[in-house]
PDB file of N, CA and C in Angstrom:
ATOM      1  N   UNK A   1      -7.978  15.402   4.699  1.00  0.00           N
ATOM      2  CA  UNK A   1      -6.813  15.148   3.873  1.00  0.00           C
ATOM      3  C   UNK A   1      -5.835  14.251   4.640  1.00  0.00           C
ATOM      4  N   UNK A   2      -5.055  13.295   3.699  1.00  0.00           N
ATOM      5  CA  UNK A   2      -4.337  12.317   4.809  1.00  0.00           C
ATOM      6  C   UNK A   2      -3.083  13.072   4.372  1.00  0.00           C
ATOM      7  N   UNK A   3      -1.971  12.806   5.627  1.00  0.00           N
ATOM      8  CA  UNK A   3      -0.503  13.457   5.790  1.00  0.00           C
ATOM      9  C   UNK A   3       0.070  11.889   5.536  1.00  0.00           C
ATOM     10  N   UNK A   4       0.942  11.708   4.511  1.00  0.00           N
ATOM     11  CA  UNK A   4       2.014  10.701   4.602  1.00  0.00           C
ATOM     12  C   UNK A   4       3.524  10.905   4.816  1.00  0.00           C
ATOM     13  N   UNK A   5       4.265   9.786   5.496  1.00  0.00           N
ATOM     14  CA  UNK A   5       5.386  10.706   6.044  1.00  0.00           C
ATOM     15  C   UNK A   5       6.401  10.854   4.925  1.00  0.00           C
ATOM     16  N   UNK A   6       7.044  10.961   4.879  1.00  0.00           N
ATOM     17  CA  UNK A   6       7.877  11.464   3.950  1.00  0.00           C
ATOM     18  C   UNK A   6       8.984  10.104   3.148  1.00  0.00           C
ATOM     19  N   UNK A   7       8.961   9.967   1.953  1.00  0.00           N
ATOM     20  CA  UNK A   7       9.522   8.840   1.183  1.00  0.00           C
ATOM     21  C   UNK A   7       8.234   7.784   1.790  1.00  0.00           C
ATOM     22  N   UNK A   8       7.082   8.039   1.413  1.00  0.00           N
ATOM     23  CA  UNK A   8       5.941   6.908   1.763  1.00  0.00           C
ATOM     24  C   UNK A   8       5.954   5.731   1.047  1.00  0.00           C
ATOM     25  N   UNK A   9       5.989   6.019  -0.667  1.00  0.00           N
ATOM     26  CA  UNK A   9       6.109   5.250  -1.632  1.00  0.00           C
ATOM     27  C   UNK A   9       6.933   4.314  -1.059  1.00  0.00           C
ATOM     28  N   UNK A  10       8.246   4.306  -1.229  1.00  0.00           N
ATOM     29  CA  UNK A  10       9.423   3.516  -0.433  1.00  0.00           C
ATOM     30  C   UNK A  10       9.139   2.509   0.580  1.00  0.00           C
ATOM     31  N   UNK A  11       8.751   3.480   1.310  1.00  0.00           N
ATOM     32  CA  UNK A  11       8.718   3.200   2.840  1.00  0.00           C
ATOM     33  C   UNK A  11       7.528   1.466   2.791  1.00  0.00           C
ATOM     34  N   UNK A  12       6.499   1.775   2.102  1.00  0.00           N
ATOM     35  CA  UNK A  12       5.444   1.118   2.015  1.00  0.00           C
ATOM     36  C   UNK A  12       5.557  -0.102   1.372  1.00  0.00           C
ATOM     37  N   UNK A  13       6.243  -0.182  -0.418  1.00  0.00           N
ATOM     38  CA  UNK A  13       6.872  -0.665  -0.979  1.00  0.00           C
ATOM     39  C   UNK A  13       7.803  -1.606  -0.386  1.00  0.00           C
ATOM     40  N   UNK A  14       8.336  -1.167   0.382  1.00  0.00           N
ATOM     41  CA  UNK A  14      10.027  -2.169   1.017  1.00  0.00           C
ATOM     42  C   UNK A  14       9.370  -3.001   1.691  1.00  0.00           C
ATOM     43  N   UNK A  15       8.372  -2.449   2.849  1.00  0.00           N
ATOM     44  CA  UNK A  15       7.679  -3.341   3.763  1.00  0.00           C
ATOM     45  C   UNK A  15       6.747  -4.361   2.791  1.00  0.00           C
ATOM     46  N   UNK A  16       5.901  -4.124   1.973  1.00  0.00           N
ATOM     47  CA  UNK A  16       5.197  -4.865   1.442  1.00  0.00           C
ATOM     48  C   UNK A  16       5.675  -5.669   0.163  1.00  0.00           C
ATOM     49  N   UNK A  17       7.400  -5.615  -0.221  1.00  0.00           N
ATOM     50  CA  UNK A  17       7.913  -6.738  -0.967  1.00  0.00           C
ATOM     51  C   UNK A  17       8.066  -7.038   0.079  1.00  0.00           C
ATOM     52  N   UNK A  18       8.961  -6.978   1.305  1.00  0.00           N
ATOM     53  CA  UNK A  18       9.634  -8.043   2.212  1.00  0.00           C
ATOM     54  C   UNK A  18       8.415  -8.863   3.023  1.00  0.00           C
ATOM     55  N   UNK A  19       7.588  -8.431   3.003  1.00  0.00           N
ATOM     56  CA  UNK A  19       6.856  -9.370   3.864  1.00  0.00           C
ATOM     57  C   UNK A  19       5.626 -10.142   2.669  1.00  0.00           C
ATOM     58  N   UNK A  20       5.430  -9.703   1.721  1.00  0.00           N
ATOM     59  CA  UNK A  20       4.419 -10.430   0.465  1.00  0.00           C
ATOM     60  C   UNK A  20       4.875 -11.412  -0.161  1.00  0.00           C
ATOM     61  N   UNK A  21       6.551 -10.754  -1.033  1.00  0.00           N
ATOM     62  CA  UNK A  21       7.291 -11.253  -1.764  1.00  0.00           C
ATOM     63  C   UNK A  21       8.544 -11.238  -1.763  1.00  0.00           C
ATOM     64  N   UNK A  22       8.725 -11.993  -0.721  1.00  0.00           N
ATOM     65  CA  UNK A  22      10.350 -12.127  -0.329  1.00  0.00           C
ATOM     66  C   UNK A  22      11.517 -12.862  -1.227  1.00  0.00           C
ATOM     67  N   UNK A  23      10.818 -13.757  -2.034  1.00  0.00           N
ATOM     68  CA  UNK A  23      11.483 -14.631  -3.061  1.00  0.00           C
ATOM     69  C   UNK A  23      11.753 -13.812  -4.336  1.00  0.00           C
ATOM     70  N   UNK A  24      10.589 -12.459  -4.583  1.00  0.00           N
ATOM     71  CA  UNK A  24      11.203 -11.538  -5.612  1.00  0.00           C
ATOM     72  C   UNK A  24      12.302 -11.048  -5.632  1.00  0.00           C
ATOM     73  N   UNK A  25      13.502 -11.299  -6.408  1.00  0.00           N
ATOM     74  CA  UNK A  25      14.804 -10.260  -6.573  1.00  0.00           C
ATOM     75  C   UNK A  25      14.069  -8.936  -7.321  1.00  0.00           C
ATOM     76  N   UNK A  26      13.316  -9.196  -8.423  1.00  0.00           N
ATOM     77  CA  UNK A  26      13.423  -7.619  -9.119  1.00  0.00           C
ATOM     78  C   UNK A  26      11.991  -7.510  -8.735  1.00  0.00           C
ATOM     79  N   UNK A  27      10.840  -6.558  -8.209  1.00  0.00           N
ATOM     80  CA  UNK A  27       9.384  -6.365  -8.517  1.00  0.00           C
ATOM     81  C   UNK A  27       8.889  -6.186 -10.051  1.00  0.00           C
ATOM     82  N   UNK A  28       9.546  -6.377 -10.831  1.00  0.00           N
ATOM     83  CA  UNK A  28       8.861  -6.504 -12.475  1.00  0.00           C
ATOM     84  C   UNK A  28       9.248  -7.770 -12.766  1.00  0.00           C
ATOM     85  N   UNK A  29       9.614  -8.985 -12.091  1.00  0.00           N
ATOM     86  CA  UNK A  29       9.745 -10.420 -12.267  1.00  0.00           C
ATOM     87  C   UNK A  29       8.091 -10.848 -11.577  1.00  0.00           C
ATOM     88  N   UNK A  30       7.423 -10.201 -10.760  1.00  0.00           N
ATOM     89  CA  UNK A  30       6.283 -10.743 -10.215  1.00  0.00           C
ATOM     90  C   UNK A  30       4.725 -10.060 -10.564  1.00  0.00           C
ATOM     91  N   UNK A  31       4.060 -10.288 -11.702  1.00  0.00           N
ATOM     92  CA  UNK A  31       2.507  -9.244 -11.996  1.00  0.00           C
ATOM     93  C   UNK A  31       2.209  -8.566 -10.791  1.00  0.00           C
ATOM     94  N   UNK A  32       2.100  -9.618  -9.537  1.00  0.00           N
ATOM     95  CA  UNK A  32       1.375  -9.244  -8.509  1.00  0.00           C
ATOM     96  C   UNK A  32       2.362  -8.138  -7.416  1.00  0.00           C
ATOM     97  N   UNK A  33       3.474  -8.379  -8.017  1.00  0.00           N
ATOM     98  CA  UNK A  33       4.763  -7.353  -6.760  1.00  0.00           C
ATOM     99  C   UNK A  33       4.500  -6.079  -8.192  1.00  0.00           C
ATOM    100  N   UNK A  34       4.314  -5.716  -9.192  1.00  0.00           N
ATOM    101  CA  UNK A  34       4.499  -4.620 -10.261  1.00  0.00           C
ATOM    102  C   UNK A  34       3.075  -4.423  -9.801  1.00  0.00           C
ATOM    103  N   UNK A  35       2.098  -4.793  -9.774  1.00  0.00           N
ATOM    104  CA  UNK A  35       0.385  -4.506  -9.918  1.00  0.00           C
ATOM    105  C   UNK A  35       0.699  -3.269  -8.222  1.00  0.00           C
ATOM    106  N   UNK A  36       1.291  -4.180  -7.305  1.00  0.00           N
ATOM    107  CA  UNK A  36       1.560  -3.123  -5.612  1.00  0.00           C
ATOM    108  C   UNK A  36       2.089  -2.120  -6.318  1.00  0.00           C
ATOM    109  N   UNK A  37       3.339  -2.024  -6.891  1.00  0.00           N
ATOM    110  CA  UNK A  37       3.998  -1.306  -7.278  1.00  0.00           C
ATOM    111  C   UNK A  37       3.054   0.046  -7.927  1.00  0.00           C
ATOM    112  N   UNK A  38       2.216  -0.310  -8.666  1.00  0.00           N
ATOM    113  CA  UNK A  38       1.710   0.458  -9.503  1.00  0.00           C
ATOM    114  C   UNK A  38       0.545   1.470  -8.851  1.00  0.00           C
ATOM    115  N   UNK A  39       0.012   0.528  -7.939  1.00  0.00           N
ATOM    116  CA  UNK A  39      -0.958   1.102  -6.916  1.00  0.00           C
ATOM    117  C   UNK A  39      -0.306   2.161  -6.349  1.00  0.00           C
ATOM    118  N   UNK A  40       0.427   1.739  -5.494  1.00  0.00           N
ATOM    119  CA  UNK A  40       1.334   2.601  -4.880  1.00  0.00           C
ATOM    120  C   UNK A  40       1.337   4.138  -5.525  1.00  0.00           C
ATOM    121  N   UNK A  41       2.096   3.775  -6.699  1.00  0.00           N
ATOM    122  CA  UNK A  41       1.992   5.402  -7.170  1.00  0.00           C
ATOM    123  C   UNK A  41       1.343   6.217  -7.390  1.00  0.00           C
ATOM    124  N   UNK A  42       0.468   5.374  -8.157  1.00  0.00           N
ATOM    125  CA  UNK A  42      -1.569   5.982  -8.053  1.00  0.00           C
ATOM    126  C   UNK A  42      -1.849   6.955  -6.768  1.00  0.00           C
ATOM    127  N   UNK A  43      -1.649   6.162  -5.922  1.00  0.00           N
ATOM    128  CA  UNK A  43      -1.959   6.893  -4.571  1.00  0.00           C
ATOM    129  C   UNK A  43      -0.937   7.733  -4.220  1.00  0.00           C
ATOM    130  N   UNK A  44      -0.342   7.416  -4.092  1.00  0.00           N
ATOM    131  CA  UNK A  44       1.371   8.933  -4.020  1.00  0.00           C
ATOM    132  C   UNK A  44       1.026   9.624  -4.796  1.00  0.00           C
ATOM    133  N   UNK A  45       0.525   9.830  -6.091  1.00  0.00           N
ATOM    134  CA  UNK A  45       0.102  10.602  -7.189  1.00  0.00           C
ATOM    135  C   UNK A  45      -1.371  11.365  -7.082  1.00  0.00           C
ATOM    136  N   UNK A  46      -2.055  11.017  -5.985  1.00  0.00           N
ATOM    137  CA  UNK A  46      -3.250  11.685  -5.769  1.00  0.00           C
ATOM    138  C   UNK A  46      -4.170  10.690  -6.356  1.00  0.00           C
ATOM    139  N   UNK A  47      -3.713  10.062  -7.688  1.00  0.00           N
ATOM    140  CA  UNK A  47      -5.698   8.894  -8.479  1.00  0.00           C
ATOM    141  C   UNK A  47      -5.840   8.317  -8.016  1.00  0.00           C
ATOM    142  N   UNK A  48      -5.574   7.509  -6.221  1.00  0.00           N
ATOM    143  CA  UNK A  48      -6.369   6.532  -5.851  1.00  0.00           C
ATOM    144  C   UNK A  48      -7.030   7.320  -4.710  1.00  0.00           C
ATOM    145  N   UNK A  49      -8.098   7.090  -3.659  1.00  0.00           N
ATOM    146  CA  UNK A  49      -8.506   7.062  -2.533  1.00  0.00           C
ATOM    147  C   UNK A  49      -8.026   6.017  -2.010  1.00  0.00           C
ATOM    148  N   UNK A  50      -7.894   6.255  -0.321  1.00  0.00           N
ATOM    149  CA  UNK A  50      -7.576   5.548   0.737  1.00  0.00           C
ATOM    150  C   UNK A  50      -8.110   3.908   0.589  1.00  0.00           C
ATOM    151  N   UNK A  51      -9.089   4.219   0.128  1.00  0.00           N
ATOM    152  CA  UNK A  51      -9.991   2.742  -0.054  1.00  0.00           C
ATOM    153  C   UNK A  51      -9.625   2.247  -0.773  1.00  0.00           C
ATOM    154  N   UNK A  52      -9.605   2.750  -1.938  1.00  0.00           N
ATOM    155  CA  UNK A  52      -8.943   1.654  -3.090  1.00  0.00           C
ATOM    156  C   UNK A  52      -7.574   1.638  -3.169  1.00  0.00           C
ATOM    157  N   UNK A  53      -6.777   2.035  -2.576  1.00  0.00           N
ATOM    158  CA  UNK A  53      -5.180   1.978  -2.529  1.00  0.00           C
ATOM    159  C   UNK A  53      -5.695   0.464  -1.297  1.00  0.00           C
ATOM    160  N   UNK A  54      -6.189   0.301  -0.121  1.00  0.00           N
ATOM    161  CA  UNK A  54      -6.395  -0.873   0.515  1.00  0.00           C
ATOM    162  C   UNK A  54      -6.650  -1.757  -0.114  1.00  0.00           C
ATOM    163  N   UNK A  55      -8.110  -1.697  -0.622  1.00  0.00           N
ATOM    164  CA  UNK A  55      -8.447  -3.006  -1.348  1.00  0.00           C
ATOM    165  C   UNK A  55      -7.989  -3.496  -2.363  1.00  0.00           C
ATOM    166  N   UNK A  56      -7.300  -2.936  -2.995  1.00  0.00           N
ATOM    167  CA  UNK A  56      -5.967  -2.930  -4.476  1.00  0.00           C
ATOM    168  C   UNK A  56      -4.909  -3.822  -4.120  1.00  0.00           C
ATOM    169  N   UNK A  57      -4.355  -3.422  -2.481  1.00  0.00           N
ATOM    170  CA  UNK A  57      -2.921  -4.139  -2.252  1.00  0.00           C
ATOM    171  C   UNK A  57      -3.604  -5.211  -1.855  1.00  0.00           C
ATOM    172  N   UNK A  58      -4.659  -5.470  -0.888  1.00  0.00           N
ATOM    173  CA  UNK A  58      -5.127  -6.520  -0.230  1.00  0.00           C
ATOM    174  C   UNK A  58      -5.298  -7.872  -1.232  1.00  0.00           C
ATOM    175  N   UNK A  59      -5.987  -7.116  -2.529  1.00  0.00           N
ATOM    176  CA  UNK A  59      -6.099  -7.835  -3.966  1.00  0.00           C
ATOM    177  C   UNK A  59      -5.104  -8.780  -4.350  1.00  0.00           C
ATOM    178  N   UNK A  60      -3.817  -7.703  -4.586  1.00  0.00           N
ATOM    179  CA  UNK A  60      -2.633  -8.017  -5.198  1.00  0.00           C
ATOM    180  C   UNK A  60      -1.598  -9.342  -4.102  1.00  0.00           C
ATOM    181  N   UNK A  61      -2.130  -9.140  -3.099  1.00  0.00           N
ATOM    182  CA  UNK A  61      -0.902  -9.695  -1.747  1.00  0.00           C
ATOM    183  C   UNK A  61      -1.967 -10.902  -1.761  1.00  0.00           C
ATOM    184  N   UNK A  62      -2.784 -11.042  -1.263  1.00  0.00           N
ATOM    185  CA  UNK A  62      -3.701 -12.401  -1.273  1.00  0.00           C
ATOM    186  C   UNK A  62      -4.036 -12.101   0.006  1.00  0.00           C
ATOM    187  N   UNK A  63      -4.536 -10.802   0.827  1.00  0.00           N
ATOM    188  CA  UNK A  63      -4.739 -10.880   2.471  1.00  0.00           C
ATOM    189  C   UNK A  63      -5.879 -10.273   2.362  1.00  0.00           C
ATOM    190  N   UNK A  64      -6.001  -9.965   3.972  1.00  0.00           N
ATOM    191  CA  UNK A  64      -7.818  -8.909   4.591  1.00  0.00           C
ATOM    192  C   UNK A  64      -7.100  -7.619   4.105  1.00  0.00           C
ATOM    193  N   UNK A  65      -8.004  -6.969   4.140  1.00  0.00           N
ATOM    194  CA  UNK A  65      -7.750  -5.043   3.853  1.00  0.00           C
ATOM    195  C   UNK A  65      -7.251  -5.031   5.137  1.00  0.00           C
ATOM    196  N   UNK A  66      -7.327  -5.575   6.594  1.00  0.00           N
ATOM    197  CA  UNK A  66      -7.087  -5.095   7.653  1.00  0.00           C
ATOM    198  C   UNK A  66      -5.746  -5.361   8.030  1.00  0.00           C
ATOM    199  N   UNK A  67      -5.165  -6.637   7.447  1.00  0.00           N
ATOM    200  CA  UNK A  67      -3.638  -6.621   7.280  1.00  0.00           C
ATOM    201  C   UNK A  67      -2.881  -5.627   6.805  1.00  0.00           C
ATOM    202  N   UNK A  68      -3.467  -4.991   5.605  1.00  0.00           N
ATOM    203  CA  UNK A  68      -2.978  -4.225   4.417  1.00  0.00           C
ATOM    204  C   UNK A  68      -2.800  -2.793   5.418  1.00  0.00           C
ATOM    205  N   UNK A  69      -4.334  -2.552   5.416  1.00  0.00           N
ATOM    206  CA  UNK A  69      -4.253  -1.295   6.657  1.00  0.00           C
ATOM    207  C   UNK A  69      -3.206  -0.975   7.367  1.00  0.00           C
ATOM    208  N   UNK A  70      -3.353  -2.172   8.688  1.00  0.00           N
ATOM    209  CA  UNK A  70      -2.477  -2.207   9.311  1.00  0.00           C
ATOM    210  C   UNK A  70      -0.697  -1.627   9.132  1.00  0.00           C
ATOM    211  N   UNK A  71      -0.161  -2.403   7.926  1.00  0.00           N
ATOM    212  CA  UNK A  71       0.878  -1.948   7.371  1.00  0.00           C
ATOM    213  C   UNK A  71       1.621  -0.740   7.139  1.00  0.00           C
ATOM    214  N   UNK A  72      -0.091   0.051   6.299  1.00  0.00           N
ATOM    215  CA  UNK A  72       0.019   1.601   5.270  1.00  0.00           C
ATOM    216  C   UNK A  72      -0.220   2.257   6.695  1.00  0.00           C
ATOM    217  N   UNK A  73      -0.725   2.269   8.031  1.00  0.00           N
ATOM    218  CA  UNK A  73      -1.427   2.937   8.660  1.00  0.00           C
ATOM    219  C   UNK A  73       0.516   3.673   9.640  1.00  0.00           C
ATOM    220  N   UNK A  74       1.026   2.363   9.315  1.00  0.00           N
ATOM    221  CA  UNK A  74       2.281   2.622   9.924  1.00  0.00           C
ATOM    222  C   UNK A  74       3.338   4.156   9.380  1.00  0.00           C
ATOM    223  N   UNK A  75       3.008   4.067   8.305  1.00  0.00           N
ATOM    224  CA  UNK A  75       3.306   5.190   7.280  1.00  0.00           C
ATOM    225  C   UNK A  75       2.663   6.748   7.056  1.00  0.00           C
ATOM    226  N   UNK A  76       1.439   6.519   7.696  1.00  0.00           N
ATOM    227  CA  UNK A  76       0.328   7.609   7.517  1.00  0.00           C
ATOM    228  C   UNK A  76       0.383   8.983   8.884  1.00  0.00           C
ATOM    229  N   UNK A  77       0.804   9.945   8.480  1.00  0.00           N
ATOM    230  CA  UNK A  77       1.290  10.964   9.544  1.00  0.00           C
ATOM    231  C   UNK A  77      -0.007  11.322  10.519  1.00  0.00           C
ATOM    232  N   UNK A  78      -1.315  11.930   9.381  1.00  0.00           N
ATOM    233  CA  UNK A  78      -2.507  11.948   9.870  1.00  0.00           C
ATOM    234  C   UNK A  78      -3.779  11.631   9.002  1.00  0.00           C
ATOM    235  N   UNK A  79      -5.152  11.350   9.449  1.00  0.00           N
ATOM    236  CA  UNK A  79      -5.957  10.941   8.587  1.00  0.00           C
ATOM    237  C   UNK A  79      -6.491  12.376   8.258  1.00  0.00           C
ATOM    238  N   UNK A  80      -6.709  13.065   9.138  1.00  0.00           N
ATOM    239  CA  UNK A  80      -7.343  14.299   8.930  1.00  0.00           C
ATOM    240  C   UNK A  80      -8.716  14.061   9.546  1.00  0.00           C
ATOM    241  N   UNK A  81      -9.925  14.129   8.885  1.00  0.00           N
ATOM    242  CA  UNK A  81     -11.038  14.021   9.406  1.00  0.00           C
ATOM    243  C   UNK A  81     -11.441  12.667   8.934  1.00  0.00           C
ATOM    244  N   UNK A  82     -10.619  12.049   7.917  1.00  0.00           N
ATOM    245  CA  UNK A  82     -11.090  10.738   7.417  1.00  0.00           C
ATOM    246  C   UNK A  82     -10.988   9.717   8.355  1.00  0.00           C
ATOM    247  N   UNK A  83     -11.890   8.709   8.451  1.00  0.00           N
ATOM    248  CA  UNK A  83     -12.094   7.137   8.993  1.00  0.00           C
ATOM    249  C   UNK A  83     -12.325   6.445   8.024  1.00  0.00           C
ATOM    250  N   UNK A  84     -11.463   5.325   8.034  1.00  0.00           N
ATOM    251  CA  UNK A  84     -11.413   3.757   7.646  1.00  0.00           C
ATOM    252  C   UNK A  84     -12.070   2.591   8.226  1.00  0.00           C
ATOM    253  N   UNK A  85     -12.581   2.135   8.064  1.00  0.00           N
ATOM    254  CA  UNK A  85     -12.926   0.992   8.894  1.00  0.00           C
ATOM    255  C   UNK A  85     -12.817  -0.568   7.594  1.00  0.00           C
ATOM    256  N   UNK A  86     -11.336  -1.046   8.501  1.00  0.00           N
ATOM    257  CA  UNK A  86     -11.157  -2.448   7.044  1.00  0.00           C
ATOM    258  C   UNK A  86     -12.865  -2.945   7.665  1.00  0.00           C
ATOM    259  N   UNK A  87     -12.845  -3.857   6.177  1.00  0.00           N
ATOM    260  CA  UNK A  87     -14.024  -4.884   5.903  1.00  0.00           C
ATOM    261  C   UNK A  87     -13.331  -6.207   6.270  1.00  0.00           C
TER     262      UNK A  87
END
């Protein structure tokens, strides 16, 4: 089971408009800043796996999963017994 730290959504969100979409004022002015957005909650909400919450943002941002990783991994308290390995 993964531990996220606390206000993850947020936390994840802020970092990944400011560094994706810095020119967005609102995230529902951009498909691709609302599509993160949406992921996001999926996974805060339990319907995504680890994997597809990666390859979803990686999708949406135009980067490697290992950028993306990198980012969410900053946020992530513990994996538990789970391993990732970006592609």
């Amino acid at each position: 089971m993964i531990h996220t730290t606390e206000d993850f959504f947020n936390k994840v969100a802020m970092e990944i408009d400011s560094t994706y979409f810095p020119t967005v004022k609102f995230y529902r002015d951009d498909n691709s800043c609302v599509n993160v957005h949406y992921t996001l909650e999926l996974f805060n909400n339990g319907c995504l796996t680890y994997r597809q919450l990666i390859g979803r943002l990686a999708k949406y941002c135009e980067v490697t999963t290992k950028e993306i990783h990198t980012i969410v991994t900053k946020y992530i308290v513990s994996f538990g017994s789970y391993t990732y390995t970006p592609r």
